[in-house]
N, C-alpha and C. Protein backbone atom coordinates (compact mmCIF):
# COMPACT_ATOMS: atom_id res chain seq x y z
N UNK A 1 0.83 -1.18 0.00
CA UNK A 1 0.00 0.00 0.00
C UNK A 1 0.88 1.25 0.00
N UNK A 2 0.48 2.49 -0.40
CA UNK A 2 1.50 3.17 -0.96
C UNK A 2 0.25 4.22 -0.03
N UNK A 3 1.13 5.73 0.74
CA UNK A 3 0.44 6.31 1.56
C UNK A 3 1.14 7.59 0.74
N UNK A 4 -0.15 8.97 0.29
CA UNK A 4 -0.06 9.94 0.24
C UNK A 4 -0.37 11.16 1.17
N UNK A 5 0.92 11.97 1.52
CA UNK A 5 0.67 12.65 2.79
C UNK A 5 -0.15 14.16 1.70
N UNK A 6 -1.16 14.57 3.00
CA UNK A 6 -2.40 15.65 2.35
C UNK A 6 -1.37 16.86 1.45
N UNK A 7 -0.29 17.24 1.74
CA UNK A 7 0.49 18.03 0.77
C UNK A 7 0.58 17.18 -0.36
N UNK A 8 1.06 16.52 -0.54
CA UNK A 8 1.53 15.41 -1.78
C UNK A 8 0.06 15.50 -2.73
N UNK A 9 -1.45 15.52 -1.66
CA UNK A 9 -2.47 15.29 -2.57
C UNK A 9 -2.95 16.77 -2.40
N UNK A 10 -2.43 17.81 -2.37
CA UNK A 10 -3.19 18.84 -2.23
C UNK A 10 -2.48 19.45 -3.75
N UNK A 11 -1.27 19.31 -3.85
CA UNK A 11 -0.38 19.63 -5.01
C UNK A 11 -0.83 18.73 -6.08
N UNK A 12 -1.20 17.67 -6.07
CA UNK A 12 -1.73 16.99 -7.03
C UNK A 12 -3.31 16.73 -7.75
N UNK A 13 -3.89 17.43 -6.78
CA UNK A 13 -5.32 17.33 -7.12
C UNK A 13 -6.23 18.72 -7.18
N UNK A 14 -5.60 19.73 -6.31
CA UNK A 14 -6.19 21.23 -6.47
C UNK A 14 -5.16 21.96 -5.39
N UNK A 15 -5.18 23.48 -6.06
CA UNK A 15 -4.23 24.50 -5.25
C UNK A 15 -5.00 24.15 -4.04
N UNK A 16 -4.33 25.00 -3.13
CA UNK A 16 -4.83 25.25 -1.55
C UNK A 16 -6.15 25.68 -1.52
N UNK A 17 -6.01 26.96 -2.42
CA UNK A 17 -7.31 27.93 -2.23
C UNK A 17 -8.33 27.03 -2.71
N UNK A 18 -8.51 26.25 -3.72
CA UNK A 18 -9.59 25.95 -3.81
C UNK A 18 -10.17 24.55 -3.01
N UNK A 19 -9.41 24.17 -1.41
CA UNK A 19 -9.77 23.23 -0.81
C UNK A 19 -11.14 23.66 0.13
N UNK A 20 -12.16 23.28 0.22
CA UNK A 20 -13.15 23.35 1.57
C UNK A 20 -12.23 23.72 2.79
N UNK A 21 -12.78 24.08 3.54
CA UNK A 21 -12.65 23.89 4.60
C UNK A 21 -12.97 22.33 5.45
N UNK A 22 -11.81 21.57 5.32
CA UNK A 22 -12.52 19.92 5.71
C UNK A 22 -11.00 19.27 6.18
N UNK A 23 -10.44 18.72 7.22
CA UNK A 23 -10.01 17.96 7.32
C UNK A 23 -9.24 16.89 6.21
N UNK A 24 -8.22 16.37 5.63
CA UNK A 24 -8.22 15.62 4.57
C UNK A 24 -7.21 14.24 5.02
N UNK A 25 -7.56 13.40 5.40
CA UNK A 25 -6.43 12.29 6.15
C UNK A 25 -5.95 11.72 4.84
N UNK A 26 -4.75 11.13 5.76
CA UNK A 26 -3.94 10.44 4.57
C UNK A 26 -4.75 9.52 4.17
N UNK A 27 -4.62 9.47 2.50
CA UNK A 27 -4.81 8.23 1.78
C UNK A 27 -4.45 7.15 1.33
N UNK A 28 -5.01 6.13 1.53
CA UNK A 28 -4.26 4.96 1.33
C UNK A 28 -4.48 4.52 -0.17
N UNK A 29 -3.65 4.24 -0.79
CA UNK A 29 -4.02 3.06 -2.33
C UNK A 29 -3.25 1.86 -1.92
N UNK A 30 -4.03 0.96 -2.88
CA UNK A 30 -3.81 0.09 -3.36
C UNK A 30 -3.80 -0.17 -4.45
N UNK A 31 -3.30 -1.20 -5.36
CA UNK A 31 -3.37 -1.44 -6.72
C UNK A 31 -4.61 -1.69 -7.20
N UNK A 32 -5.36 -2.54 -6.55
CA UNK A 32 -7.02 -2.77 -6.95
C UNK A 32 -8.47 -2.13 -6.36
N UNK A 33 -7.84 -1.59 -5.07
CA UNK A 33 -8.48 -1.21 -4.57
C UNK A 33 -8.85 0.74 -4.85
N UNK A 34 -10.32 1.18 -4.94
CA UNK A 34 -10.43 2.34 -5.24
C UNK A 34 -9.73 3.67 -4.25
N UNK A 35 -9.62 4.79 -4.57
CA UNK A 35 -9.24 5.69 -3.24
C UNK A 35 -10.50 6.26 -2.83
N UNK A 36 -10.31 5.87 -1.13
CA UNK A 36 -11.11 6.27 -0.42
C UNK A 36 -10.34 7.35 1.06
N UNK A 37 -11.12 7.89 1.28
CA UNK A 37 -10.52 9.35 2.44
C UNK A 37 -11.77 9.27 3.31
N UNK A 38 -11.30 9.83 4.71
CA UNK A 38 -12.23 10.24 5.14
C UNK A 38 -12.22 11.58 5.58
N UNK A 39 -13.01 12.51 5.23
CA UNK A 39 -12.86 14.10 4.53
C UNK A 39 -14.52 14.32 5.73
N UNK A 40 -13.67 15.22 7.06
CA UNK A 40 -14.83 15.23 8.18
C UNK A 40 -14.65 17.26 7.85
N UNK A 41 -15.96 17.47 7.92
CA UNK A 41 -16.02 18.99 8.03
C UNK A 41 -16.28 19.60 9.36
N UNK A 42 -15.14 20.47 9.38
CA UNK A 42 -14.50 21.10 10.69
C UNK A 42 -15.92 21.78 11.41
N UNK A 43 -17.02 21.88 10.49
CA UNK A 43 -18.15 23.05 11.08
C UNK A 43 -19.16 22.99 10.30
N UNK A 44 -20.52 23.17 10.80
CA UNK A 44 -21.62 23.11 10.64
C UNK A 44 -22.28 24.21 9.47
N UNK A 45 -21.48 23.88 8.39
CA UNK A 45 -21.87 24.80 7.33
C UNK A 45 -22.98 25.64 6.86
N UNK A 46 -24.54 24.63 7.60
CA UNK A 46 -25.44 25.79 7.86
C UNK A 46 -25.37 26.41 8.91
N UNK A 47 -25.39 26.32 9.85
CA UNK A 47 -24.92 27.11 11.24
C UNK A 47 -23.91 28.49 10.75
N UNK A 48 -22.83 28.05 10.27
CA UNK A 48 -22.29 28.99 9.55
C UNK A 48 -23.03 30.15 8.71
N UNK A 49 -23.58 29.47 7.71
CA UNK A 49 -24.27 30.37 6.37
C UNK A 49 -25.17 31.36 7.33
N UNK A 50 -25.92 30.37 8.69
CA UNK A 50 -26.78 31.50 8.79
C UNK A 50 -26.56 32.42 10.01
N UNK A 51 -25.43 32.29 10.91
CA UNK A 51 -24.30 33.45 11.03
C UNK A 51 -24.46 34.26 10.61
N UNK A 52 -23.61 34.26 9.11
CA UNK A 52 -23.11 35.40 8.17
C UNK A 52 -24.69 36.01 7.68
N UNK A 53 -25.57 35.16 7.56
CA UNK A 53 -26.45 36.03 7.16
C UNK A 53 -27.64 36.65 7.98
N UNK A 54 -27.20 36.86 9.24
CA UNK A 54 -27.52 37.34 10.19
C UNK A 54 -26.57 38.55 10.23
N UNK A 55 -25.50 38.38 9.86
CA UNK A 55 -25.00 39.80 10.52
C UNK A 55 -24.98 40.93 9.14
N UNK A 56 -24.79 40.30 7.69
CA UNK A 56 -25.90 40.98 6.55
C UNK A 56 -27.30 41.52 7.16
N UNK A 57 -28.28 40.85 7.48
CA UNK A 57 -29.53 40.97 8.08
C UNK A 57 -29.35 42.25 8.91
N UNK A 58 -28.21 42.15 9.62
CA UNK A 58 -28.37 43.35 11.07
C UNK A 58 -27.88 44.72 10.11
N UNK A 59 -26.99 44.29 9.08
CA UNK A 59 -26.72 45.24 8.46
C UNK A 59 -27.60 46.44 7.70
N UNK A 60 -28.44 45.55 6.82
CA UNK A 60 -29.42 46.14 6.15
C UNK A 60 -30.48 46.56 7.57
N UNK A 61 -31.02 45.95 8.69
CA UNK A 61 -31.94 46.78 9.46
C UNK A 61 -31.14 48.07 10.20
N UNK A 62 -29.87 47.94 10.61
CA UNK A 62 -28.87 48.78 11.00
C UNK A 62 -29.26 50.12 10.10
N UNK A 63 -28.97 50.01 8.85
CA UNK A 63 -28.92 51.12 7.80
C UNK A 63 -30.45 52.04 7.57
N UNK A 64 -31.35 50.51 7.46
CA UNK A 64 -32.60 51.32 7.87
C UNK A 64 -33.05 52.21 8.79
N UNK A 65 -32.38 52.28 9.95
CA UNK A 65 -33.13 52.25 11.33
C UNK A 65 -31.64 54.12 11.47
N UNK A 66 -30.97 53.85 10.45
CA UNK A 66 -30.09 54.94 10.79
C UNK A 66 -29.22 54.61 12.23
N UNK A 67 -28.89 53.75 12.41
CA UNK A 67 -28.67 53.15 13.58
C UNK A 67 -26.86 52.83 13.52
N UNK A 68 -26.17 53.88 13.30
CA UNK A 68 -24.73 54.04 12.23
C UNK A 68 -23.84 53.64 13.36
N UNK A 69 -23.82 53.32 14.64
CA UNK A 69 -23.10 52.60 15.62
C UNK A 69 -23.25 51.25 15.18
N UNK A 70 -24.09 50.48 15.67
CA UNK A 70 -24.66 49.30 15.03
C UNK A 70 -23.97 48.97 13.30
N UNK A 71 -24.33 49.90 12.62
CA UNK A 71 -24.00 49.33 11.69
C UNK A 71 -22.32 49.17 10.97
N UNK A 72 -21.54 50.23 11.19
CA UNK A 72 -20.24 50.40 11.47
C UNK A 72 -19.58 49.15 12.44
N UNK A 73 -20.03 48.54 13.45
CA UNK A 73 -19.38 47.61 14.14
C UNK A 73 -19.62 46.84 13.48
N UNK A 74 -19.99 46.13 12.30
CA UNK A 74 -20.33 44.76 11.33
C UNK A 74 -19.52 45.04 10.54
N UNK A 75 -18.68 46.06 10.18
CA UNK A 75 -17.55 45.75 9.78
C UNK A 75 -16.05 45.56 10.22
N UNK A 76 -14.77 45.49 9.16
CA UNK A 76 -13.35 45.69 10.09
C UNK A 76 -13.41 46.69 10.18
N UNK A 77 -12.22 46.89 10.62
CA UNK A 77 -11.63 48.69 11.11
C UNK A 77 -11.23 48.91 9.39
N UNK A 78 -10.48 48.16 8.41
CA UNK A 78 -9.62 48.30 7.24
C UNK A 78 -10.61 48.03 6.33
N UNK A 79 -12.07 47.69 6.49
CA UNK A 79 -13.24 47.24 4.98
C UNK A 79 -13.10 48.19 4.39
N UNK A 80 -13.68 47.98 3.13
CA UNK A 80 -14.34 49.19 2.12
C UNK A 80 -15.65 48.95 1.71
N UNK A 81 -16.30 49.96 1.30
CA UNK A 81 -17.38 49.77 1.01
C UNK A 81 -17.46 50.70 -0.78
N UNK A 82 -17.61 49.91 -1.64
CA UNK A 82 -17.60 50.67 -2.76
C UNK A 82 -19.28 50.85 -3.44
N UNK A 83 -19.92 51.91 -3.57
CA UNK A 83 -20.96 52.57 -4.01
C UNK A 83 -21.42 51.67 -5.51
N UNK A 84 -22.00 52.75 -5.79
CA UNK A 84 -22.81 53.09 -7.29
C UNK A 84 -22.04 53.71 -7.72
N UNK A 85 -21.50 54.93 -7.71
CA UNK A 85 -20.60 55.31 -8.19
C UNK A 85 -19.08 55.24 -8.43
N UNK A 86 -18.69 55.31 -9.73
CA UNK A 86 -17.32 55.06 -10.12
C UNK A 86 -16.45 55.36 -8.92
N UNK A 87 -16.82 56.44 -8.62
CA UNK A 87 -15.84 57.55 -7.38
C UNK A 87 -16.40 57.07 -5.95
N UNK A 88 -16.74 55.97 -5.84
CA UNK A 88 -16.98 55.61 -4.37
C UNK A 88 -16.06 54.45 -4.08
N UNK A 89 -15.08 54.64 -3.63
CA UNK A 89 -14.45 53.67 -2.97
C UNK A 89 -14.05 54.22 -1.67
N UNK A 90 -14.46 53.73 -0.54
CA UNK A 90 -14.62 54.35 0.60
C UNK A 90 -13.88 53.37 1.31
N UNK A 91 -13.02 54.00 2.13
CA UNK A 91 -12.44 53.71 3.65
C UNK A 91 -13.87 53.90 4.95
N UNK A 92 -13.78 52.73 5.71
CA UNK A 92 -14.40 52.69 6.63
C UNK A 92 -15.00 54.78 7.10
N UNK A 93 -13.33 54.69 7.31
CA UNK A 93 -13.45 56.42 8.07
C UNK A 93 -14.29 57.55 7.01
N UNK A 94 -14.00 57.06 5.68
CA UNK A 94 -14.75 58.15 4.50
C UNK A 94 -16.09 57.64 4.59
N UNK A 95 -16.38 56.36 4.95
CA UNK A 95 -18.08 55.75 4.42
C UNK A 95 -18.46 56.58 5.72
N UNK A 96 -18.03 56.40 7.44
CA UNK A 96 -19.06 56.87 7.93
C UNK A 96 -19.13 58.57 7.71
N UNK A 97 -18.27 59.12 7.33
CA UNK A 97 -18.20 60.73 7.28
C UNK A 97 -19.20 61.27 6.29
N UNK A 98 -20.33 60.03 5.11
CA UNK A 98 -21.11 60.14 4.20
C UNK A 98 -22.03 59.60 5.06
N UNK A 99 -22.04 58.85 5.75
CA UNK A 99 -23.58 58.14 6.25
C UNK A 99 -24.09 58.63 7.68
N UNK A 100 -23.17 59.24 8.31
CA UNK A 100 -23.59 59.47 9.52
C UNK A 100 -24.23 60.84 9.47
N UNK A 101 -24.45 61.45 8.63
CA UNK A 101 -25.39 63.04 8.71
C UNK A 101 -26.65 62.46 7.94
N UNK A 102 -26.98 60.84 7.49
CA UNK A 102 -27.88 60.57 6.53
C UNK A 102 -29.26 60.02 7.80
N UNK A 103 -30.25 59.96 6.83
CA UNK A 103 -31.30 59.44 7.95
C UNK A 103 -31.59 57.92 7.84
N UNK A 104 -30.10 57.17 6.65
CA UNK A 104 -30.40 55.97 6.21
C UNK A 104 -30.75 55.85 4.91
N UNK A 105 -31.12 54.29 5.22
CA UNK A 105 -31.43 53.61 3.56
C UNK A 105 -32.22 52.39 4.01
N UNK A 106 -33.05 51.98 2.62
CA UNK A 106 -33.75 50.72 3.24
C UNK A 106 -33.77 50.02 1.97
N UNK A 107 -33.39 49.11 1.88
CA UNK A 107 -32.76 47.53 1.16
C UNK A 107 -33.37 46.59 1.67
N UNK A 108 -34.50 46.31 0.79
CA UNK A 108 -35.48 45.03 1.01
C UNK A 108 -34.64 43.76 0.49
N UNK A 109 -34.61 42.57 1.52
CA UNK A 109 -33.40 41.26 0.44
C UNK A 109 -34.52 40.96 -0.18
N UNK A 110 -34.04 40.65 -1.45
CA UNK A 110 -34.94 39.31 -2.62
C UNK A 110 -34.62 37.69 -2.67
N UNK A 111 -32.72 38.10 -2.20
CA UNK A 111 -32.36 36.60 -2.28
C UNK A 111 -30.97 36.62 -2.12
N UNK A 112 -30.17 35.53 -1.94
CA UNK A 112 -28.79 36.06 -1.36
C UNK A 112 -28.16 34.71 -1.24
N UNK A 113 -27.09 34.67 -2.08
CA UNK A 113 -26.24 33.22 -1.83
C UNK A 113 -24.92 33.48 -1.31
N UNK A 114 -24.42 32.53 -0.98
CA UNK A 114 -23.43 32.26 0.08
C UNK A 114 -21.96 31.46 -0.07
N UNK A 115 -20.95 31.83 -0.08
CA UNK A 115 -20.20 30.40 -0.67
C UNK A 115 -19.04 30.81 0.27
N UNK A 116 -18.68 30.05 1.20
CA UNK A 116 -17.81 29.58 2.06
C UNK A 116 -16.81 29.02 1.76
N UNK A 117 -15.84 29.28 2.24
CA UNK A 117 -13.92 28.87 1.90
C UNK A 117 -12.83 29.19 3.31
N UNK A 118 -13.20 28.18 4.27
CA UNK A 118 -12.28 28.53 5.48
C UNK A 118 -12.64 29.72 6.34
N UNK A 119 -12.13 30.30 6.17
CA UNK A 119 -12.94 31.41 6.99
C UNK A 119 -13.53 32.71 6.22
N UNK A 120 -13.66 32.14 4.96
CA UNK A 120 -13.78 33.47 4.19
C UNK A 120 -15.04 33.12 3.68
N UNK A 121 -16.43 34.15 4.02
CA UNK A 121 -17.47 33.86 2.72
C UNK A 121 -17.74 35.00 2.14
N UNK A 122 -17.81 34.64 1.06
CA UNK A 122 -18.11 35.89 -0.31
C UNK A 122 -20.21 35.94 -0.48
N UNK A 123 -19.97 36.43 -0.71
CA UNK A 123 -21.87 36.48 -1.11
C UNK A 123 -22.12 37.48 -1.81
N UNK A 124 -23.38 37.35 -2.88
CA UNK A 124 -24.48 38.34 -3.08
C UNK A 124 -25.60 38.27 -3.07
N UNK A 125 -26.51 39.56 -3.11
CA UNK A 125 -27.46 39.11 -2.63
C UNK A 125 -28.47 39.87 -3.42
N UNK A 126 -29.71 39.89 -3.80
CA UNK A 126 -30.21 41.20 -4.91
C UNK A 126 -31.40 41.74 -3.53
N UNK A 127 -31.31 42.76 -3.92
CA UNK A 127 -32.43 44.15 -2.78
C UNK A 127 -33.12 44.79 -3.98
N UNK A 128 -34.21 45.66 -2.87
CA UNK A 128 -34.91 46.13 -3.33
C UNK A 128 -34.95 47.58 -2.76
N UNK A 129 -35.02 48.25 -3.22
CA UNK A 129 -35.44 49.85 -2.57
C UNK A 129 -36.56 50.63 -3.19
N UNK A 130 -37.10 51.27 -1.96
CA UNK A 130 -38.11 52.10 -2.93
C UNK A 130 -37.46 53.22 -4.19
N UNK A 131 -35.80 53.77 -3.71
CA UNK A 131 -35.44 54.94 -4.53
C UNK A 131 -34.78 54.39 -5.94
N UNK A 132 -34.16 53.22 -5.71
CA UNK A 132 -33.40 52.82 -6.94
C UNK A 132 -34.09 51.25 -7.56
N UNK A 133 -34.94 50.77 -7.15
CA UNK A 133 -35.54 49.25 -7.50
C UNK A 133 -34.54 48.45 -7.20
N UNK A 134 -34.40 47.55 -8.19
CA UNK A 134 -33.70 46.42 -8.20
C UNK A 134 -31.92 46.78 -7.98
N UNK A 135 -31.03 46.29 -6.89
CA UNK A 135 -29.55 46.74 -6.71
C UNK A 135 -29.18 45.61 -6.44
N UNK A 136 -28.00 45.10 -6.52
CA UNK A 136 -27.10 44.08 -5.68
C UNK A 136 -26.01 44.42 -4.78
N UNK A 137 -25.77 43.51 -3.37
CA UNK A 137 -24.98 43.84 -3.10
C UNK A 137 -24.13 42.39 -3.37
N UNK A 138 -22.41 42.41 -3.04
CA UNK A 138 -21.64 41.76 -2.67
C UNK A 138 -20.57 41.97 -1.94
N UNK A 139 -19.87 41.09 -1.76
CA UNK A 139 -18.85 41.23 -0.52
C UNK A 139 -18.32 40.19 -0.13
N UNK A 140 -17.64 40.40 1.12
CA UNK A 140 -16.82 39.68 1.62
C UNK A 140 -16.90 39.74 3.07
N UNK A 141 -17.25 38.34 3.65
CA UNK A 141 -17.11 37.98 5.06
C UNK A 141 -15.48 37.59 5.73
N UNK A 142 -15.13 38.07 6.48
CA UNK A 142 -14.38 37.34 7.45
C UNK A 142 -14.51 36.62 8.73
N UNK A 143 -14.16 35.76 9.00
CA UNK A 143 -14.44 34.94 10.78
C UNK A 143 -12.83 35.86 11.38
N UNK A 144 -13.65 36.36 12.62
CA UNK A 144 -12.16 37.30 13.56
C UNK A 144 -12.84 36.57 14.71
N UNK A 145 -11.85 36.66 15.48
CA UNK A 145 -11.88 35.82 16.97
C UNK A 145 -13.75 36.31 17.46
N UNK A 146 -13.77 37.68 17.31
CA UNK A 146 -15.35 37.86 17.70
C UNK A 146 -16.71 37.67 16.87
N UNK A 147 -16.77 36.74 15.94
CA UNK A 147 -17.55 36.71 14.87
C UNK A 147 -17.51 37.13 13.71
N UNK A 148 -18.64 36.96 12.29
CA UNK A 148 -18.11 36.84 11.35
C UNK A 148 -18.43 38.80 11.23
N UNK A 149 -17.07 39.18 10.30
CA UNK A 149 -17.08 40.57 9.71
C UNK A 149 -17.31 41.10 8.56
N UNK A 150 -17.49 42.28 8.02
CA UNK A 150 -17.63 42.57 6.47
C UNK A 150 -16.56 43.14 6.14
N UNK A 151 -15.72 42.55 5.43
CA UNK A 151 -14.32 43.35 4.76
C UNK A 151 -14.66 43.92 3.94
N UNK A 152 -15.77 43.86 2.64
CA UNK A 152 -15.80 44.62 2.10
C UNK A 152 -17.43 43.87 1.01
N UNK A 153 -18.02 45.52 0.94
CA UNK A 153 -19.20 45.48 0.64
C UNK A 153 -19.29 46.71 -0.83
N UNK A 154 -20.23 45.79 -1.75
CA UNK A 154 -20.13 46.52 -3.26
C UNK A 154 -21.61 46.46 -3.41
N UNK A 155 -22.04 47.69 -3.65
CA UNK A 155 -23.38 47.83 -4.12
C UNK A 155 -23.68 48.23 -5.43
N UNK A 156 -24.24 47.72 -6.20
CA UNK A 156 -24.80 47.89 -7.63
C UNK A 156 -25.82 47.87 -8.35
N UNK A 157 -26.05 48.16 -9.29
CA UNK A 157 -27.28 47.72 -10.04
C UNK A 157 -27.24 47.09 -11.23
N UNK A 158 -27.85 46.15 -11.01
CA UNK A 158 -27.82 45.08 -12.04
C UNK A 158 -28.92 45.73 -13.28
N UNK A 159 -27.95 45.14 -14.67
CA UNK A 159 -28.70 45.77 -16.05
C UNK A 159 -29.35 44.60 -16.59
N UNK A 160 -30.35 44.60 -17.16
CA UNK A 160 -30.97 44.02 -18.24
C UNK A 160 -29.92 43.68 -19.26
N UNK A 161 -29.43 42.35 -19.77
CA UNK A 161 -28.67 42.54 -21.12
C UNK A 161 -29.21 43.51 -22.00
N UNK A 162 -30.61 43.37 -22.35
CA UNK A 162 -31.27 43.89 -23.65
C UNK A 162 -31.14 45.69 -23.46
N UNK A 163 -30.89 46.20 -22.57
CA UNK A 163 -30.41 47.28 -22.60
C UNK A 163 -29.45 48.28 -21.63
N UNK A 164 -28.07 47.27 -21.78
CA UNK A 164 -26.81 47.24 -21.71
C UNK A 164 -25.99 48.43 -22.16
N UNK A 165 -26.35 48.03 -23.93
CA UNK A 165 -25.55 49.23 -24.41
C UNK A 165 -26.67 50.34 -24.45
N UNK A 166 -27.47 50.40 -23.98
CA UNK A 166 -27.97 52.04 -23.95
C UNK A 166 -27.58 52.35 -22.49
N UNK A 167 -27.47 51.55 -21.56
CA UNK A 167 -27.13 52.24 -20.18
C UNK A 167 -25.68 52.56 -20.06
N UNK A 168 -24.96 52.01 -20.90
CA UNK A 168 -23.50 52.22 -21.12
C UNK A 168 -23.22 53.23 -21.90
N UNK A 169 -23.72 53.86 -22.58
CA UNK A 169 -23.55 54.54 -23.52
C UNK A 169 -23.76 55.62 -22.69
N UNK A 170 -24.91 56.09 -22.34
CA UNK A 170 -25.81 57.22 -21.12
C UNK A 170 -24.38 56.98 -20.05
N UNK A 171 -23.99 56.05 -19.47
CA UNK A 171 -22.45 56.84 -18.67
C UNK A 171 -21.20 56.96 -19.42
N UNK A 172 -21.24 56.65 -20.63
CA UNK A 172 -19.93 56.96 -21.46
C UNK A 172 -20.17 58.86 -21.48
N UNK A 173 -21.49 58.48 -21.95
CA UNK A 173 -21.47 60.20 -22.20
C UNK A 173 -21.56 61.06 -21.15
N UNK A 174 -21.86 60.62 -19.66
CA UNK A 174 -21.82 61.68 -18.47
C UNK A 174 -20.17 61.67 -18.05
N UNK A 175 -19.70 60.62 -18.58
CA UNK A 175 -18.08 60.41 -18.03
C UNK A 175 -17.01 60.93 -18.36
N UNK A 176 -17.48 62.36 -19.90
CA UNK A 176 -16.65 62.90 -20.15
C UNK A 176 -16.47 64.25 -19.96
């Protein structure tokens, strides 16, 4: 029997980054026999998902509620938060110096997926508002010793293919 240590099969079968989060014991072969592992997951992956989307959740009622303590602590100290606009890429310290004279925002979820990688989950999610309709957000979760965080949050609006190039065109021409 011939034993592959988890580096040996991590280099041979996928980079790092793209491993789960899972445990991977050595594997054994044999010549006739198939490969089998036993691959135990470190954590309760829904338990997890719905964590993170709890502290999304607190986010969007946070923002509603104008509640800019609350909502500022759901992120790091180093996130960004990048807008609608080209020219919004905001440092924590620049986002609250725009939101904290505001009376808020309210972002109805429609739907919101999740995809987990060690301690990192990425997500988006599509909202609703009364001022702009249909927006998306995405981002990035971190796990820090005190629960999961937002490193960084992108809000947008999603286009119709079928009229793409007329909405592109309408900011080509405000962009000059």
């Amino acid at each position: 029997m011939k034993f592959i240590s988890n580096k040996v099969l991590q280099l041979l079968l996928l980079p790092a980054a793209f491993l789960p989060a899972m445990t991977i014991s050595t594997f054994a072969l044999a010549d006739s026999t198939p490969v089998s592992s036993a691959i135990t997951p470190k954590v309760n992956d829904n338990q997890v998902s719905l964590e993170a989307a709890q502290v999304l959740d607190r986010l969007h009622q946070a923002a509603s509620d104008a509640d800019w303590d609350n909502y500022f602590s759901l992120y790091l100290a180093d996130a960004l938060f990048i807008g609608t606009d080209a020219n919004e890429h905001w440092t924590m310290d620049e986002f609250q110096q725009y939101a904290r004279p505001t009376q808020g925002w309210t972002y109805t979820l429609k739907s919101r997926k999740l995809l987990k990688r060690d301690k990192v989950i990425v997500f988006d999610e599509l909202l609703d508002s009364q001022s702009y309709g249909l927006s998306r957000g995405t981002g990035t979760l971190i796990l820090t010793d005190t629960g999961w965080k937002i490193m960084q949050y992108h809000l947008s609006f999603p286009i119709p293919n079928e009229i793409a190039k007329e909405i592109t065109a309408t900011i080509k021409s405000k962009s000059k």
